[in-house]
Protein backbone atom coordinates (compact mmCIF):
# COMPACT_ATOMS: atom_id res chain seq x y z
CA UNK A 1 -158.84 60.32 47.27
CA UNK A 2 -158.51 61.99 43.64
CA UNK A 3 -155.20 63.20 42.85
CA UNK A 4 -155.84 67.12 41.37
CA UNK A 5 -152.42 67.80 40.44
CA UNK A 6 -150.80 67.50 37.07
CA UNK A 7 -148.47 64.01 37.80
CA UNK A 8 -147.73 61.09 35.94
CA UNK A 9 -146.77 58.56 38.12
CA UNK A 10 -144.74 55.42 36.75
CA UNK A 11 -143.74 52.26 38.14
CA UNK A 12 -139.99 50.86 37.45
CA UNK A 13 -140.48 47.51 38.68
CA UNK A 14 -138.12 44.61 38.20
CA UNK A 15 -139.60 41.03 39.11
CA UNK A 16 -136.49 39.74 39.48
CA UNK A 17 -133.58 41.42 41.33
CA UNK A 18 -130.42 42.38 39.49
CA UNK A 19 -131.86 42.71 36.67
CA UNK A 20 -130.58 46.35 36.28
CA UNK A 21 -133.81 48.35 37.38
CA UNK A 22 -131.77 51.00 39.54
CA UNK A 23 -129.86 52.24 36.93
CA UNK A 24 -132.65 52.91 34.62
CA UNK A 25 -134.63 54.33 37.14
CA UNK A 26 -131.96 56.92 37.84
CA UNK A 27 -130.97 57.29 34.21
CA UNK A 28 -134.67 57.80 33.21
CA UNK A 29 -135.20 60.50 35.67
CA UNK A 30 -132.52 62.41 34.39
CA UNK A 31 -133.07 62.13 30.80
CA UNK A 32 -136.67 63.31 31.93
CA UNK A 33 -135.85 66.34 33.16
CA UNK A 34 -133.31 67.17 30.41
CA UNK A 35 -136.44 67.79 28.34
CA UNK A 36 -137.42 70.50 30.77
CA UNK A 37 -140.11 68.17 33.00
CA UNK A 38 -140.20 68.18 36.93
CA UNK A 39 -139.31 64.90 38.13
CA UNK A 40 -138.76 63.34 41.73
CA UNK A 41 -137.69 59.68 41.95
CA UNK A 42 -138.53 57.73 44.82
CA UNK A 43 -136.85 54.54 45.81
CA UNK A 44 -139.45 52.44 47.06
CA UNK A 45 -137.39 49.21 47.07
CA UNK A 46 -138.02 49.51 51.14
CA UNK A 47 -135.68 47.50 53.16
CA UNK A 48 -133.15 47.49 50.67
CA UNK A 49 -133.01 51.10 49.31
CA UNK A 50 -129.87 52.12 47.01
CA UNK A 51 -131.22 54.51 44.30
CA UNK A 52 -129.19 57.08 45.85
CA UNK A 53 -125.96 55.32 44.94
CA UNK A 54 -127.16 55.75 41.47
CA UNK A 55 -127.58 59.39 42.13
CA UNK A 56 -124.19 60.08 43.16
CA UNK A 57 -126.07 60.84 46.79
CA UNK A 58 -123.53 59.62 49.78
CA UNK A 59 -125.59 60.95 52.92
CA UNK A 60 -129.03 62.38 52.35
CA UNK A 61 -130.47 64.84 54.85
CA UNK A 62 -133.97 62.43 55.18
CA UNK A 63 -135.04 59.14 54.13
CA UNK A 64 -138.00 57.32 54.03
CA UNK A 65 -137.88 56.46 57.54
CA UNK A 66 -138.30 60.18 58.78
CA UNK A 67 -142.11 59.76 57.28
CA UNK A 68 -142.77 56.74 58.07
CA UNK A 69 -142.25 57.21 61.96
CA UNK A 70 -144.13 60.72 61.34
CA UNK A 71 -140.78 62.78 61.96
CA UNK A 72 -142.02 65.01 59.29
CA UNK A 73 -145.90 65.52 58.75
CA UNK A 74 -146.10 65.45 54.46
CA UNK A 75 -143.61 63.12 51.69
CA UNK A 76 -142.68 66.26 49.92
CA UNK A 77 -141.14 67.54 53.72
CA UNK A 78 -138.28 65.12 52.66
CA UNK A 79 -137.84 65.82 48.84
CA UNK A 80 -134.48 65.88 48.43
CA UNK A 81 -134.05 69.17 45.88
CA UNK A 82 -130.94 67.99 43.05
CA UNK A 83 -129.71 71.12 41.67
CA UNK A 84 -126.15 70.95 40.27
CA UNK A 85 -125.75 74.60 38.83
CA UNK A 86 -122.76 76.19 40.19
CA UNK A 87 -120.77 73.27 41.59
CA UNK A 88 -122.43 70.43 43.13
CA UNK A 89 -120.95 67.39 45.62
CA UNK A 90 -123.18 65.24 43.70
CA UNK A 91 -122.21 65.75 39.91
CA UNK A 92 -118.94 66.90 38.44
CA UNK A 93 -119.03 71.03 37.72
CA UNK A 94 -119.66 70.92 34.34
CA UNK A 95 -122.81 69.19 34.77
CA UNK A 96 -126.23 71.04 34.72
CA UNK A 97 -129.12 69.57 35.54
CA UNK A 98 -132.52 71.19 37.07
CA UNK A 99 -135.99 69.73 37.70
CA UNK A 100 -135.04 66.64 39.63
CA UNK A 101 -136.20 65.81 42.93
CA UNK A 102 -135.07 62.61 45.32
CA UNK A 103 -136.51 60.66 48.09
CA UNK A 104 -134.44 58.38 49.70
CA UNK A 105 -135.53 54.64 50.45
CA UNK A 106 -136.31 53.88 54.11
CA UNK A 107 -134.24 50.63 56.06
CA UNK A 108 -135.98 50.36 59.19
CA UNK A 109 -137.08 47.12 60.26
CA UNK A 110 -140.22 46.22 59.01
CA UNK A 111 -140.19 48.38 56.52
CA UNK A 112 -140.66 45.91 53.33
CA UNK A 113 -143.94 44.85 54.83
CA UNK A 114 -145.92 48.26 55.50
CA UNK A 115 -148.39 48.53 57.24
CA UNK A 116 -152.37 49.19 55.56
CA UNK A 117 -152.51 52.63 56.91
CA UNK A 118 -148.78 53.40 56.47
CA UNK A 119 -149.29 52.59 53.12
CA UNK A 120 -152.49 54.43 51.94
CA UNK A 121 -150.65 57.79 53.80
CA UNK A 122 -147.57 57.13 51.40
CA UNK A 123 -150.04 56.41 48.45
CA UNK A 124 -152.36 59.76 49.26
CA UNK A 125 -148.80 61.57 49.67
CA UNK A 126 -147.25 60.61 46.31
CA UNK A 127 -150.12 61.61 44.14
CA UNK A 128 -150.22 64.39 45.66
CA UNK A 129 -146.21 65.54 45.29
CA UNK A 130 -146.22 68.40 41.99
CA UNK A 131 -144.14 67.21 39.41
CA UNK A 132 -144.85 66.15 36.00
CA UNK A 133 -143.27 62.65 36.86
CA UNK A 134 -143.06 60.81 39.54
CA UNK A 135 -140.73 57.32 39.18
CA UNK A 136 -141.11 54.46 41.72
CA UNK A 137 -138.05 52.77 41.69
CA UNK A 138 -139.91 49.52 43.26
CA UNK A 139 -138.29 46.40 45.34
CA UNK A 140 -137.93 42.58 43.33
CA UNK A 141 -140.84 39.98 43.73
CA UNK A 142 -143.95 40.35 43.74
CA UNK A 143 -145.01 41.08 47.35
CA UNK A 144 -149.24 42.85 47.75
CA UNK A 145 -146.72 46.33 48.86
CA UNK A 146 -144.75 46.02 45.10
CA UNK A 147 -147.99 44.89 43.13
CA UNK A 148 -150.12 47.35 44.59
CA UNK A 149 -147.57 50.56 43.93
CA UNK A 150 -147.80 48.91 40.08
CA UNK A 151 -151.88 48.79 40.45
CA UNK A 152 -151.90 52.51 41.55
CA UNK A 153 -149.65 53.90 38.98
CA UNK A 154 -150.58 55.40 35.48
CA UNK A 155 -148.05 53.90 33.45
CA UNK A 156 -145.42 51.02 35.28
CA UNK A 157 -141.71 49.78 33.22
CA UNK A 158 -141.26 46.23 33.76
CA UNK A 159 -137.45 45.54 33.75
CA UNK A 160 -136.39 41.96 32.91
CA UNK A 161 -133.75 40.68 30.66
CA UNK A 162 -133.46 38.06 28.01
CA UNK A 163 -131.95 35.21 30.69
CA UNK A 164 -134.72 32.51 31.15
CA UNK A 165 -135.17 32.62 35.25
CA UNK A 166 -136.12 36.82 34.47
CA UNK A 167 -138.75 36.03 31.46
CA UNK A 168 -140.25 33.04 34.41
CA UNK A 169 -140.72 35.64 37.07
CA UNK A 170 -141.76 38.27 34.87
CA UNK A 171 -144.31 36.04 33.87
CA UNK A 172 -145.58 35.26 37.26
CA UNK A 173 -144.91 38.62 38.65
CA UNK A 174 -147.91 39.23 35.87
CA UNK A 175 -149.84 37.03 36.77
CA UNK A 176 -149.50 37.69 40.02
CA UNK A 177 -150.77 41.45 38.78
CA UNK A 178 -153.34 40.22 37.40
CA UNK A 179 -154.77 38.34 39.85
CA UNK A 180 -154.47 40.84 42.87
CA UNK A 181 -156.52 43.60 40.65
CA UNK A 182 -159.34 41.09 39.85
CA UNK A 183 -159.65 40.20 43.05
CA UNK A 184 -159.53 43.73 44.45
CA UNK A 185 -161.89 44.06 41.67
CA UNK A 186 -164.40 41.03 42.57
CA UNK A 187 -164.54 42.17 45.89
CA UNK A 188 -166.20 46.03 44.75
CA UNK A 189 -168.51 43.72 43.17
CA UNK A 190 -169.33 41.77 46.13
CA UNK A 191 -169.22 38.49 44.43
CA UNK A 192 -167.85 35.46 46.31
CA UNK A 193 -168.17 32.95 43.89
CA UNK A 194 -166.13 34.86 41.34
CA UNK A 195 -163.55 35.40 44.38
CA UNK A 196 -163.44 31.55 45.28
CA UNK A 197 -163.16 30.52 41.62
CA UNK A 198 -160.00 33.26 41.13
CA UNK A 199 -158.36 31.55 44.54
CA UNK A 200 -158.81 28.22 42.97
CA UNK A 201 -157.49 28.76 39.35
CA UNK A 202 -154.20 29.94 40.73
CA UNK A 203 -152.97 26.78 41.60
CA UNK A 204 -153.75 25.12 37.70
CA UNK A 205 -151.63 21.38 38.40
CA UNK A 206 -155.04 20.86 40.70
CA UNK A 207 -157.53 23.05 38.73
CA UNK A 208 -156.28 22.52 35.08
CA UNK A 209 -159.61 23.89 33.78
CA UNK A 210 -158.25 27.39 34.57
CA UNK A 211 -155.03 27.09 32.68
CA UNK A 212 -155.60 30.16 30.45
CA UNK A 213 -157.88 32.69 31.11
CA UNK A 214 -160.37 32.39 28.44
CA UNK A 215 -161.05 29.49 30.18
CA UNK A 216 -162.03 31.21 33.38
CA UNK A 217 -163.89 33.58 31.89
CA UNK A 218 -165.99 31.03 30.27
CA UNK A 219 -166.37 29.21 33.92
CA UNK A 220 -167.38 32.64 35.45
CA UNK A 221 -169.73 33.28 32.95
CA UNK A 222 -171.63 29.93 34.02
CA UNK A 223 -172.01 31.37 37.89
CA UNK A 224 -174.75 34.02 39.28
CA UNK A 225 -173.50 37.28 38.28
CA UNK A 226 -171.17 36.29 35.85
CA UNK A 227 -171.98 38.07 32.91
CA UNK A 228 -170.89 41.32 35.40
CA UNK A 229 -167.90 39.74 36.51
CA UNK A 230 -166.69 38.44 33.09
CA UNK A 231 -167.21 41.91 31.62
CA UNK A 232 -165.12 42.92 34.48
CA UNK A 233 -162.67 41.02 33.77
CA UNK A 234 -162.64 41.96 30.03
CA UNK A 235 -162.18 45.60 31.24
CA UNK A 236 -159.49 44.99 33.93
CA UNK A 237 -157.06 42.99 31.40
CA UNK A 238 -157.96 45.48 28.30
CA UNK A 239 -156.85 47.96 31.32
CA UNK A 240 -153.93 46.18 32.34
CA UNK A 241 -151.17 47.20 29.79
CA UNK A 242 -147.38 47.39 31.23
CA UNK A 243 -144.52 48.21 28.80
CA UNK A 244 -142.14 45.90 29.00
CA UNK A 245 -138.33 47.20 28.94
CA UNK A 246 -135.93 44.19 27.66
CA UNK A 247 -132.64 45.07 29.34
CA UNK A 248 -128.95 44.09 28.85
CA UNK A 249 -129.44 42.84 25.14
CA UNK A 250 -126.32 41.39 23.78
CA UNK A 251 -127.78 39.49 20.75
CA UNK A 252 -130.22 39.24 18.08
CA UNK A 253 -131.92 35.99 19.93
CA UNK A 254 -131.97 38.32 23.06
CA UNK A 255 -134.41 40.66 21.30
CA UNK A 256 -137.00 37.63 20.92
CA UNK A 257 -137.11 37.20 24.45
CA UNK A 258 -139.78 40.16 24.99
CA UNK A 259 -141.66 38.54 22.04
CA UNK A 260 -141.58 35.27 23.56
CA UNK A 261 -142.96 36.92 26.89
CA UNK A 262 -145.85 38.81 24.99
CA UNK A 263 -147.19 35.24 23.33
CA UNK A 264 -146.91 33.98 26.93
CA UNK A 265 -148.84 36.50 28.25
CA UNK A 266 -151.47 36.80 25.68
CA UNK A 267 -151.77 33.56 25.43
CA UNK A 268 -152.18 32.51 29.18
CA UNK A 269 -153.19 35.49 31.24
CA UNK A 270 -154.86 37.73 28.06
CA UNK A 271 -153.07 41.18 28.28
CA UNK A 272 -150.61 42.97 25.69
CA UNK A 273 -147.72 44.93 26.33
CA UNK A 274 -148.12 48.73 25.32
CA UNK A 275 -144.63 48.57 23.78
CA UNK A 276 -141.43 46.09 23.88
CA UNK A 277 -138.43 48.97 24.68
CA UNK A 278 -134.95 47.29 24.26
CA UNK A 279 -131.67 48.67 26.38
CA UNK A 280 -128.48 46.92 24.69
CA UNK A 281 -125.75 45.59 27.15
CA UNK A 282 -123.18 48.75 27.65
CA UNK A 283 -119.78 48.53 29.37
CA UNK A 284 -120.26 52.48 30.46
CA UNK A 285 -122.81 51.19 32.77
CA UNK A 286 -120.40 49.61 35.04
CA UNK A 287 -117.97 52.05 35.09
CA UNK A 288 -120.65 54.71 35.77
CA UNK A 289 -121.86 52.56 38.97
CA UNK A 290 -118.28 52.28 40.08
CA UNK A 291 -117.63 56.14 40.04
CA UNK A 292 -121.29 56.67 41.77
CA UNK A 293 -122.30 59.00 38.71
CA UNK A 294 -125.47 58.55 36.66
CA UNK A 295 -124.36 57.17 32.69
CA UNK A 296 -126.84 60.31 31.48
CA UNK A 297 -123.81 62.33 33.26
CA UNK A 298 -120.92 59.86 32.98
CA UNK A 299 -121.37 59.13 29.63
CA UNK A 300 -124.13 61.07 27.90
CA UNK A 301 -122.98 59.87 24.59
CA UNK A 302 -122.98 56.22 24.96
CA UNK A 303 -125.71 53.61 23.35
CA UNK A 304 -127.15 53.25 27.00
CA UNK A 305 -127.88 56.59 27.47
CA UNK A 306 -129.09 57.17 23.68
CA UNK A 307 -131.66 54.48 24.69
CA UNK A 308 -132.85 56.13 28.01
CA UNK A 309 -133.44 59.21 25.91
CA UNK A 310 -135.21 56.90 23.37
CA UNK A 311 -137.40 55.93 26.34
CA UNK A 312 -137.69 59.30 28.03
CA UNK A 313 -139.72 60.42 24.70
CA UNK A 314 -141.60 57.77 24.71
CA UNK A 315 -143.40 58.16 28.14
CA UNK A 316 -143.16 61.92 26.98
CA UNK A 317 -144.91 60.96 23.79
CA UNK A 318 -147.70 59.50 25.96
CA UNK A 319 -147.71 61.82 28.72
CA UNK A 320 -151.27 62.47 30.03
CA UNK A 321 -151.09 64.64 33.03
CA UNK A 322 -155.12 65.04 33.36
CA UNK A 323 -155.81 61.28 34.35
CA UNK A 324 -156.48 61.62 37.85
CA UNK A 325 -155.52 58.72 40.23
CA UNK A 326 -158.00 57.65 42.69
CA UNK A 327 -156.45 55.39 45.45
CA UNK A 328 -159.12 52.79 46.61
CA UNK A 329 -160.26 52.35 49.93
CA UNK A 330 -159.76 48.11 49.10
CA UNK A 331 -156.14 48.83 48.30
């Protein structure tokens, strides 16, 4: 199915969890719409949904749940409208903010692990919701539900901070990426051998010869069809470009990390990061969480929220509303 509507959709995924992914989710969204563009933001952490917290939202009139047990026939029945002109329970009076839409995670059991067709109705729905953004704020890990929201998704924000456990599973959260999309990939093609190679190099202490990619490629390029599949594979990592958002920066040394990450991946898996976006460490945050108000509204002057601007321009800077998104029937 081809998306027709004008929508950007973006991916905020964090690979590992606490690694402050909410908050810039909700932040982002916000900052978004101050510059006059529809957004909706959609926690899609399923099973362990909080983006409303971030909101300021105590007790929303639908969740994820009403559409996934088809209590309400289309995604935008359960859009959650935020419009704080004239007095709002969500944000302080002063506050004015249009253009913002909200859909509540889901906490059903069984949720986290969707099943195909609940998932390809909930990807069909959300390219079809009009806004100029739509923001998946999208669960830890790396489960097929998380990498394949990524995979569908014009532009994603991979959240990690400068702590070495994040920059290991951000690493194999893209790597994980990578692999699922040449595989879904390998599989249009109809080519086996590519597909048994791909599930041998991911285990590389037994298969060392597919340590880096370069090397696979060259051990493709040996098989029948490989000159197809290694030009594939050329296209799908040229293809595969996430910006990487360095969060909670205290230091100097912290700012290397997302360098150190980008030689990593280049090196290894062969794809570059867009752009490196850094969010310093900020004390408002906290307090902003503890009150249940966004820092955009909290504290719209602080260096966290003069760096979620920062970003907001960015995506706006690269905003391209005609690329259609076709959800694949191998998803």
């Amino acid at each position: 199915m081809i998306n027709k509507n004008r929508v950007e959709i973006v991916a905020v995924v964090g690979p590992k969890g606490g690694v402050g992914k909410t908050s810039i989710s909700a932040n982002l969204a916000i900052a978004l719409a101050k510059q006059g563009k529809r957004v909706v933001a959609v926690d899609l952490d399923l099973g362990a949904s909080n983006l409303n917290t971030f909101l300021g939202i105590r007790n929303p009139k639908y969740t994820l749940d009403d559409f996934v047990l088809n209590k309400v026939g289309k995604l935008e029945d359960i859009v959650l409208e935020i419009n704080v002109k004239g007095g709002s329970p969500t944000f302080n009076n002063e506050t004015s903010i249009d253009n913002i839409g909200f859909i509540c995670g889901g906490n059903i059991p069984g949720i986290a692990n969707l099943h195909y067709s609940k998932k390809m109705k909930l990807l069909r729905n959300l390219s079809m919701l009009e806004y100029d953004f739509v923001l998946l704020d999208l669960g830890a890990g790396a489960s097929h539900n998380v990498v394949d929201f990524v995979l569908v998704s014009q532009k994603n924000l991979l959240v990690t901070t400068p702590e070495v456990p994040s920059i290991l599973n951000t690493y194999s959260f893209l790597k994980t990426l990578v692999f699922r999309k040449l595989n879904i990939a390998f599989k249009e093609l109809n080519n086996q051998k590519a597909i048994d190679l791909l599930e041998k190099a991911k285990d590389v202490d037994k298969n060392p010869q597919f340590k880096k990619m370069s090397d696979f490629i060259t051990i493709i390029e040996s098989i029948e069809g490989g000159v197809e599949a290694s030009q594939l594979i050329r296209k799908t990592l040229l293809n595969l470009k996430p910006t990487m958002l360095l969060n909670r920066i205290r230091t100097v040394n912290d700012e290397k990390a997302g360098i150190a990450i980008q030689n990593l991946t280049r090196e290894y898996l062969g794809i570059e990061f867009v752009k490196i976006l850094h969010v310093h460490e900020d004390s408002c945050v906290g307090n902003a969480i503890a009150r249940m108000r966004p820092v955009m509204i909290d504290n719209p002057l602080s260096i966290f929220a003069s760096q979620i601007n920062s970003i907001a321009m960015f995506l706006l800077r690269n905003f391209n509303s005609s690329v259609n998104m076709v959800l694949k029937r191998y998803i």
